[in-house]
PDB file of N, CA and C in Angstrom:
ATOM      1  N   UNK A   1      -8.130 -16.787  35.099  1.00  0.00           N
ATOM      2  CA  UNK A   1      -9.273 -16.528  34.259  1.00  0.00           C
ATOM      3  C   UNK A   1      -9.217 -17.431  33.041  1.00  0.00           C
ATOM      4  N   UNK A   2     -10.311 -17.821  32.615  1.00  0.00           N
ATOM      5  CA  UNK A   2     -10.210 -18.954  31.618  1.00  0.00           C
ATOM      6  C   UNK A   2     -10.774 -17.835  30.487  1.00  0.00           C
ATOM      7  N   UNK A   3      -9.672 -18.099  29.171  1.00  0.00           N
ATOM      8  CA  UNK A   3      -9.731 -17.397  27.887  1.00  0.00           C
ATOM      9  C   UNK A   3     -10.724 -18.345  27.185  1.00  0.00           C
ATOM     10  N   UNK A   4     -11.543 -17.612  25.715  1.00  0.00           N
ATOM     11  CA  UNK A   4     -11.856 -17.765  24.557  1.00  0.00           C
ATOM     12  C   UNK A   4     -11.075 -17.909  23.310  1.00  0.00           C
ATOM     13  N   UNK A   5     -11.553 -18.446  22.723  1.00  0.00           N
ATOM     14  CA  UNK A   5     -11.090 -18.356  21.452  1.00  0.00           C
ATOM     15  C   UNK A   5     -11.718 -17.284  20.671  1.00  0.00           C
ATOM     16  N   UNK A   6     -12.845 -17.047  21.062  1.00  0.00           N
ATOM     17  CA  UNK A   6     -13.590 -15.439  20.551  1.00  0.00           C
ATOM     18  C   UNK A   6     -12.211 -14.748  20.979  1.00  0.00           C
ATOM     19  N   UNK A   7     -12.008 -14.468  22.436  1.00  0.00           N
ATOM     20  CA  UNK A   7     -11.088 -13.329  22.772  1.00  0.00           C
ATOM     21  C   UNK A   7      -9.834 -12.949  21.716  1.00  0.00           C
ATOM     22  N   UNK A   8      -9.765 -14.587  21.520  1.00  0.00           N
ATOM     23  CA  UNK A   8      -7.966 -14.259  20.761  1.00  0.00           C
ATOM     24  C   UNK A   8      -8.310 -14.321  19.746  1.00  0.00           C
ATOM     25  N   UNK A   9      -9.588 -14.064  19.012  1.00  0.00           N
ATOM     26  CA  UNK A   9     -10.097 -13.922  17.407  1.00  0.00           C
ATOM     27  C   UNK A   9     -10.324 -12.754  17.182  1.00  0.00           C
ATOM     28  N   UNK A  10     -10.825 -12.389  18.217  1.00  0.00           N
ATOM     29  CA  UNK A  10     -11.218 -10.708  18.602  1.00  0.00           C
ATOM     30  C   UNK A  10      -9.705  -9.968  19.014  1.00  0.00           C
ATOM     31  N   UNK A  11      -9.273 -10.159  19.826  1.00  0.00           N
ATOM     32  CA  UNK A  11      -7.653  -9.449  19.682  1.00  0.00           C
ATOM     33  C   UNK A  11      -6.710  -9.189  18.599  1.00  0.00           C
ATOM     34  N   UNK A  12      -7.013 -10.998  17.789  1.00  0.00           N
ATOM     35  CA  UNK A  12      -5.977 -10.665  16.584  1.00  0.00           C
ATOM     36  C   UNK A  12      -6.287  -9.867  15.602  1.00  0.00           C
ATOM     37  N   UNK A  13      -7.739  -9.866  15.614  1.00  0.00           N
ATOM     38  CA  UNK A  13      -8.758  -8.699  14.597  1.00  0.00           C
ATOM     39  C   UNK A  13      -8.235  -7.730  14.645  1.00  0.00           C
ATOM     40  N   UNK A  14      -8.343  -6.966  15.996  1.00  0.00           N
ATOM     41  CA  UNK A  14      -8.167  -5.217  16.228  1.00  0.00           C
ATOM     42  C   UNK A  14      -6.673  -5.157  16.277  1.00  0.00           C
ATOM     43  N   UNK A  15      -5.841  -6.355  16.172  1.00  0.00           N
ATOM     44  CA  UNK A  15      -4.025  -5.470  15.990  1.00  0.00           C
ATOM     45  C   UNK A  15      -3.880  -5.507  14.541  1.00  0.00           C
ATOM     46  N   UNK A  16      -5.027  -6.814  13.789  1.00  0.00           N
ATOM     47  CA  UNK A  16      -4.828  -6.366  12.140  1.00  0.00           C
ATOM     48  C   UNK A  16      -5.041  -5.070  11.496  1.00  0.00           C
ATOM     49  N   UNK A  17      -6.070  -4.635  12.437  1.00  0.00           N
ATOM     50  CA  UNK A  17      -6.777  -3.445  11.698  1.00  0.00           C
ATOM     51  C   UNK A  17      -6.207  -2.303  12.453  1.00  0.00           C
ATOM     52  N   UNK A  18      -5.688  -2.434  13.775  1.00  0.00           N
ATOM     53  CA  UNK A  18      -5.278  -1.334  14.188  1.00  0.00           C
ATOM     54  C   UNK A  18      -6.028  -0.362  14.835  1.00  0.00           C
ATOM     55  N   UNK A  19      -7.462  -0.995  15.381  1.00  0.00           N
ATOM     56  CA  UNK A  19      -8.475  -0.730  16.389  1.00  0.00           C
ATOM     57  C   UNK A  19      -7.970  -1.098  17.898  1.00  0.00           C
ATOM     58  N   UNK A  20      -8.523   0.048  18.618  1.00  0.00           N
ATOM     59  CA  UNK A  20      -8.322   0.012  19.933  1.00  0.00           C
ATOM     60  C   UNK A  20      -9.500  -0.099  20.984  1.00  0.00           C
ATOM     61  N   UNK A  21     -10.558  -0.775  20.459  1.00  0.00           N
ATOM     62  CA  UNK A  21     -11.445  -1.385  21.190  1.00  0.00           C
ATOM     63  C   UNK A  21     -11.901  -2.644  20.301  1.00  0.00           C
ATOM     64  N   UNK A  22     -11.958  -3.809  21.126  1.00  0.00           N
ATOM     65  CA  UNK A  22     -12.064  -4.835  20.995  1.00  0.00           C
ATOM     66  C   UNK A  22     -13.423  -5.206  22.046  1.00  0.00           C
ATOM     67  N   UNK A  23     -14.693  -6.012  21.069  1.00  0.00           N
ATOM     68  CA  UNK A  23     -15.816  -6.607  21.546  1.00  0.00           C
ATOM     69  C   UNK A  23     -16.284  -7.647  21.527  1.00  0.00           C
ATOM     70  N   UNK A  24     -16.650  -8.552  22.231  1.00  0.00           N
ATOM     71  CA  UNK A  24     -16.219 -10.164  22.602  1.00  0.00           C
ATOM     72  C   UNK A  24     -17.738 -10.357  23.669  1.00  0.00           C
ATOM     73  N   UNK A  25     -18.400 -11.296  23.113  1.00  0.00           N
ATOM     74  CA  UNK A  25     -19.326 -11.910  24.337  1.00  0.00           C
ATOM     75  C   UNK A  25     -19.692 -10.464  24.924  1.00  0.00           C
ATOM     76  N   UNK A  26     -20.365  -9.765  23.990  1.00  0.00           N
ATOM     77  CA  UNK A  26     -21.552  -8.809  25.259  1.00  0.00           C
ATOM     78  C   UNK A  26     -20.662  -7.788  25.578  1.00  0.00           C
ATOM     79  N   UNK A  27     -18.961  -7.691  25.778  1.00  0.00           N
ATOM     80  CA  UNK A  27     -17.851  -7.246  26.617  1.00  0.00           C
ATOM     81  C   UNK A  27     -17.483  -6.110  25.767  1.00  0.00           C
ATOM     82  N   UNK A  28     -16.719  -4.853  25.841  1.00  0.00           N
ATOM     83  CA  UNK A  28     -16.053  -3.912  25.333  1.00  0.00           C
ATOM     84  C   UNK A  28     -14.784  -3.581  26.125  1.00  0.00           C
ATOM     85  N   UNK A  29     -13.779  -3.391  25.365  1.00  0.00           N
ATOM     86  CA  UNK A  29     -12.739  -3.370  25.888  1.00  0.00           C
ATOM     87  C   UNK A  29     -12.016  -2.294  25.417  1.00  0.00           C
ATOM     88  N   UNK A  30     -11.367  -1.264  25.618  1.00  0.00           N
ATOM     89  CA  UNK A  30     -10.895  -0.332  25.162  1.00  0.00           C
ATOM     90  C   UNK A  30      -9.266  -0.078  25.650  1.00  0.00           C
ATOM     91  N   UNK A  31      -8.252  -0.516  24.745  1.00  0.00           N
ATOM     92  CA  UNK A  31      -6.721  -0.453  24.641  1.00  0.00           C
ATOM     93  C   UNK A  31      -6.409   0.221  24.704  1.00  0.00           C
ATOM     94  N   UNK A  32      -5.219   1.115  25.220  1.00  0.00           N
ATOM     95  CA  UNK A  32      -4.353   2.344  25.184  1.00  0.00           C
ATOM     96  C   UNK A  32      -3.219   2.625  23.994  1.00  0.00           C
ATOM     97  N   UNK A  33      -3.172   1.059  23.618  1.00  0.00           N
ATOM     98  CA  UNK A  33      -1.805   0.877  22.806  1.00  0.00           C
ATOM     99  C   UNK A  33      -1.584  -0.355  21.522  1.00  0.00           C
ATOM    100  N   UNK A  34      -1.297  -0.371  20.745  1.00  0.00           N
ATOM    101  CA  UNK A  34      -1.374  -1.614  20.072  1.00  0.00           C
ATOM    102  C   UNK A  34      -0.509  -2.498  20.907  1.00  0.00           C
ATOM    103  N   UNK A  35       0.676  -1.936  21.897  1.00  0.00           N
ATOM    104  CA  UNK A  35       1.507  -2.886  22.606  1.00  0.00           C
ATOM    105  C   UNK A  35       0.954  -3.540  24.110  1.00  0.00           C
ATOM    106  N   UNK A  36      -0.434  -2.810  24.081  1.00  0.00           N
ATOM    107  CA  UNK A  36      -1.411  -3.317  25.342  1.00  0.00           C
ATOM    108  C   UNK A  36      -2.420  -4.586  24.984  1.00  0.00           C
ATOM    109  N   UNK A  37      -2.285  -4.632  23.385  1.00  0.00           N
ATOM    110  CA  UNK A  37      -2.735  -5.389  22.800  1.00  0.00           C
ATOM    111  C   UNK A  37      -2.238  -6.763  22.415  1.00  0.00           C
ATOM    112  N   UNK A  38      -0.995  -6.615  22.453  1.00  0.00           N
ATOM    113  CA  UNK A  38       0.003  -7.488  21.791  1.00  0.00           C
ATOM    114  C   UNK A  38       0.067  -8.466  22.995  1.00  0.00           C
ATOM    115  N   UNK A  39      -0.111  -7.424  23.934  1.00  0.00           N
ATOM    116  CA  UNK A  39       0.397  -8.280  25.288  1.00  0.00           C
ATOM    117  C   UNK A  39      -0.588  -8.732  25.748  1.00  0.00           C
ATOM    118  N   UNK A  40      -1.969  -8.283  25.811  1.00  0.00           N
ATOM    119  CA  UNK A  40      -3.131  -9.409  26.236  1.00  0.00           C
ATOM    120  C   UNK A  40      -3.309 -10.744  24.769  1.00  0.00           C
ATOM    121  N   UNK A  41      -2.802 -10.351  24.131  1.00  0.00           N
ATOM    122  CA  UNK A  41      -3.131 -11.842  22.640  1.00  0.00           C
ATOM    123  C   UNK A  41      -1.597 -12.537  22.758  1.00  0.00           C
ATOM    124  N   UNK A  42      -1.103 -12.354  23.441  1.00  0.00           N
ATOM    125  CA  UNK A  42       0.375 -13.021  24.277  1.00  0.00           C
ATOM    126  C   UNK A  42      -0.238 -13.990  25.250  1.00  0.00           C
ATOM    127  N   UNK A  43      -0.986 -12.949  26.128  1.00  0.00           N
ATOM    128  CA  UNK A  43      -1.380 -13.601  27.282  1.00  0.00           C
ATOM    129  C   UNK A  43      -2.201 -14.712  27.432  1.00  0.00           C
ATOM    130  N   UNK A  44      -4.026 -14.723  26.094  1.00  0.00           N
ATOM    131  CA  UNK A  44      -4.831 -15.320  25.855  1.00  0.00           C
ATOM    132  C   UNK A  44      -4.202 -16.350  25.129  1.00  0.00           C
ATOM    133  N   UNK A  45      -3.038 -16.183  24.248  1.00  0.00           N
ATOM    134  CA  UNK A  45      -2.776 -17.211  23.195  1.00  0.00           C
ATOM    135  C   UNK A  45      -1.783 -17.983  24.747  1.00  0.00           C
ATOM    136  N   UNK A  46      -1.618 -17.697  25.444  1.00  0.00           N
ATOM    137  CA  UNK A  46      -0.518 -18.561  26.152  1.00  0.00           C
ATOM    138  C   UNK A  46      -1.406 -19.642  26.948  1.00  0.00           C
ATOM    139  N   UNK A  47      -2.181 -18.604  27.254  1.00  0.00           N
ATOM    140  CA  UNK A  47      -3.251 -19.165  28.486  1.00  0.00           C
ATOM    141  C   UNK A  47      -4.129 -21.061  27.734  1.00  0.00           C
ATOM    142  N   UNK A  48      -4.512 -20.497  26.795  1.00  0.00           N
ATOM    143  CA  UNK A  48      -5.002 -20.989  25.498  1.00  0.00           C
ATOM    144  C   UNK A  48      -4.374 -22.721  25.211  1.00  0.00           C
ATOM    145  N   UNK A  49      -2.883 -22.283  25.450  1.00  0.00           N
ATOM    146  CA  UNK A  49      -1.914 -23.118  25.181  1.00  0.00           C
ATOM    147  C   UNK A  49      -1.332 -23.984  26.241  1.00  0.00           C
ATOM    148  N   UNK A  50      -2.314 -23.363  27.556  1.00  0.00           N
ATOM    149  CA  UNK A  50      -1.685 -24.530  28.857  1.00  0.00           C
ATOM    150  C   UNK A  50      -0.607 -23.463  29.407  1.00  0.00           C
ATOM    151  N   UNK A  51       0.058 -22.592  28.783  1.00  0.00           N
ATOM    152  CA  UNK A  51       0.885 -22.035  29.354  1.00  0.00           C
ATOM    153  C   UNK A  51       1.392 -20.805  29.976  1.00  0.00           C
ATOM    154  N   UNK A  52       1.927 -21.029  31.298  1.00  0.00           N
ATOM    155  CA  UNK A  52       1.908 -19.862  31.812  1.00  0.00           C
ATOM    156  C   UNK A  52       3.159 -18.675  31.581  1.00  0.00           C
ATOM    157  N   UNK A  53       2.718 -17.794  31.675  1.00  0.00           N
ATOM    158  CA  UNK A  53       3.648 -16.289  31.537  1.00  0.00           C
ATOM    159  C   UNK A  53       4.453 -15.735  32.521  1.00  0.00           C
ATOM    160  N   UNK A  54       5.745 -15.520  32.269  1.00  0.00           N
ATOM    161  CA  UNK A  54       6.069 -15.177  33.657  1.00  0.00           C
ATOM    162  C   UNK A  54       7.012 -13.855  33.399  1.00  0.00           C
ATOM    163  N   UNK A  55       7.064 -12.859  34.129  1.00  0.00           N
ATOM    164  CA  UNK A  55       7.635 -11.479  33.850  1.00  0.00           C
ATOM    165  C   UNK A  55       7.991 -10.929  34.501  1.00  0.00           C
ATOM    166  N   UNK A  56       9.853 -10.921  34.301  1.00  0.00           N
ATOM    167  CA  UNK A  56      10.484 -10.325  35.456  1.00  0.00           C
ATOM    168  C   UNK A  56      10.955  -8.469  35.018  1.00  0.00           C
ATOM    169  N   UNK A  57      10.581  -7.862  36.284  1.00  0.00           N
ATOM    170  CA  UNK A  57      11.126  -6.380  35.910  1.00  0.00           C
ATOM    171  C   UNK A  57      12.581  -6.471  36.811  1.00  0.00           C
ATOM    172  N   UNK A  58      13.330  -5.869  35.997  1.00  0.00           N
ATOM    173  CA  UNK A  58      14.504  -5.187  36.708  1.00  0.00           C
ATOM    174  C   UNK A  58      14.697  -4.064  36.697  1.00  0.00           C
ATOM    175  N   UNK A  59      14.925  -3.204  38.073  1.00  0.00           N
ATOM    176  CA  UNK A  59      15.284  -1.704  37.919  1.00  0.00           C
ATOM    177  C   UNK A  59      16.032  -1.284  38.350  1.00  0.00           C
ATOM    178  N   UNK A  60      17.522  -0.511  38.032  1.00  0.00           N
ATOM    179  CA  UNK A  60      18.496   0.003  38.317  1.00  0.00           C
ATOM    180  C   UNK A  60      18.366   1.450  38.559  1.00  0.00           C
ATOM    181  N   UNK A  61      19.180   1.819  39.678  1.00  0.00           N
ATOM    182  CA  UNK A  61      19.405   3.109  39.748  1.00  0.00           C
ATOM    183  C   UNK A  61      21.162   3.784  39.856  1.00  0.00           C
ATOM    184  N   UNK A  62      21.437   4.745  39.585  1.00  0.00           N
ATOM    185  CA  UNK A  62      23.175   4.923  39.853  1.00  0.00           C
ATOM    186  C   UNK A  62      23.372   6.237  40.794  1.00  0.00           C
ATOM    187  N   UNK A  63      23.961   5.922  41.993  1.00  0.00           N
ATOM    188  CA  UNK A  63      23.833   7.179  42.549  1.00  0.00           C
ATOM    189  C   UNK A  63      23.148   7.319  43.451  1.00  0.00           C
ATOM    190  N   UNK A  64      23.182   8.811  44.002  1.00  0.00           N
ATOM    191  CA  UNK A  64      21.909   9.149  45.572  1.00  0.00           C
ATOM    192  C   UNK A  64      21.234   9.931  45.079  1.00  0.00           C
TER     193      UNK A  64
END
């Protein structure tokens, strides 16, 4: 998906202020988290930048 610079003007807005809906081009977007936030203006600023994201989970368990 190709980002805006609205988007990541509009993202960095609502983690300044601490709003959880963010509105962009016509669009509404509604966050769960400021850390759902952090991570799409991660994502747009990377995207933005040529660069891609990459995210590894690891999950351990101990035992039966």
């Amino acid at each position: 998906m190709a980002y805006t610079v609205e988007q990541k003007a509009a993202l960095e807005k609502a983690l300044a202020s601490g709003v959880m809906r963010v509105s962009y081009g016509g669009n509404t977007v509604e966050y769960r988290s400021l850390d759902e936030i952090k991570t799409a203006l991660a994502t747009v600023t990377a995207a933005l930048a040529g660069k891609r994201i990459r995210q590894v989970r690891v999950t351990t368990s101990r035992g039966l």
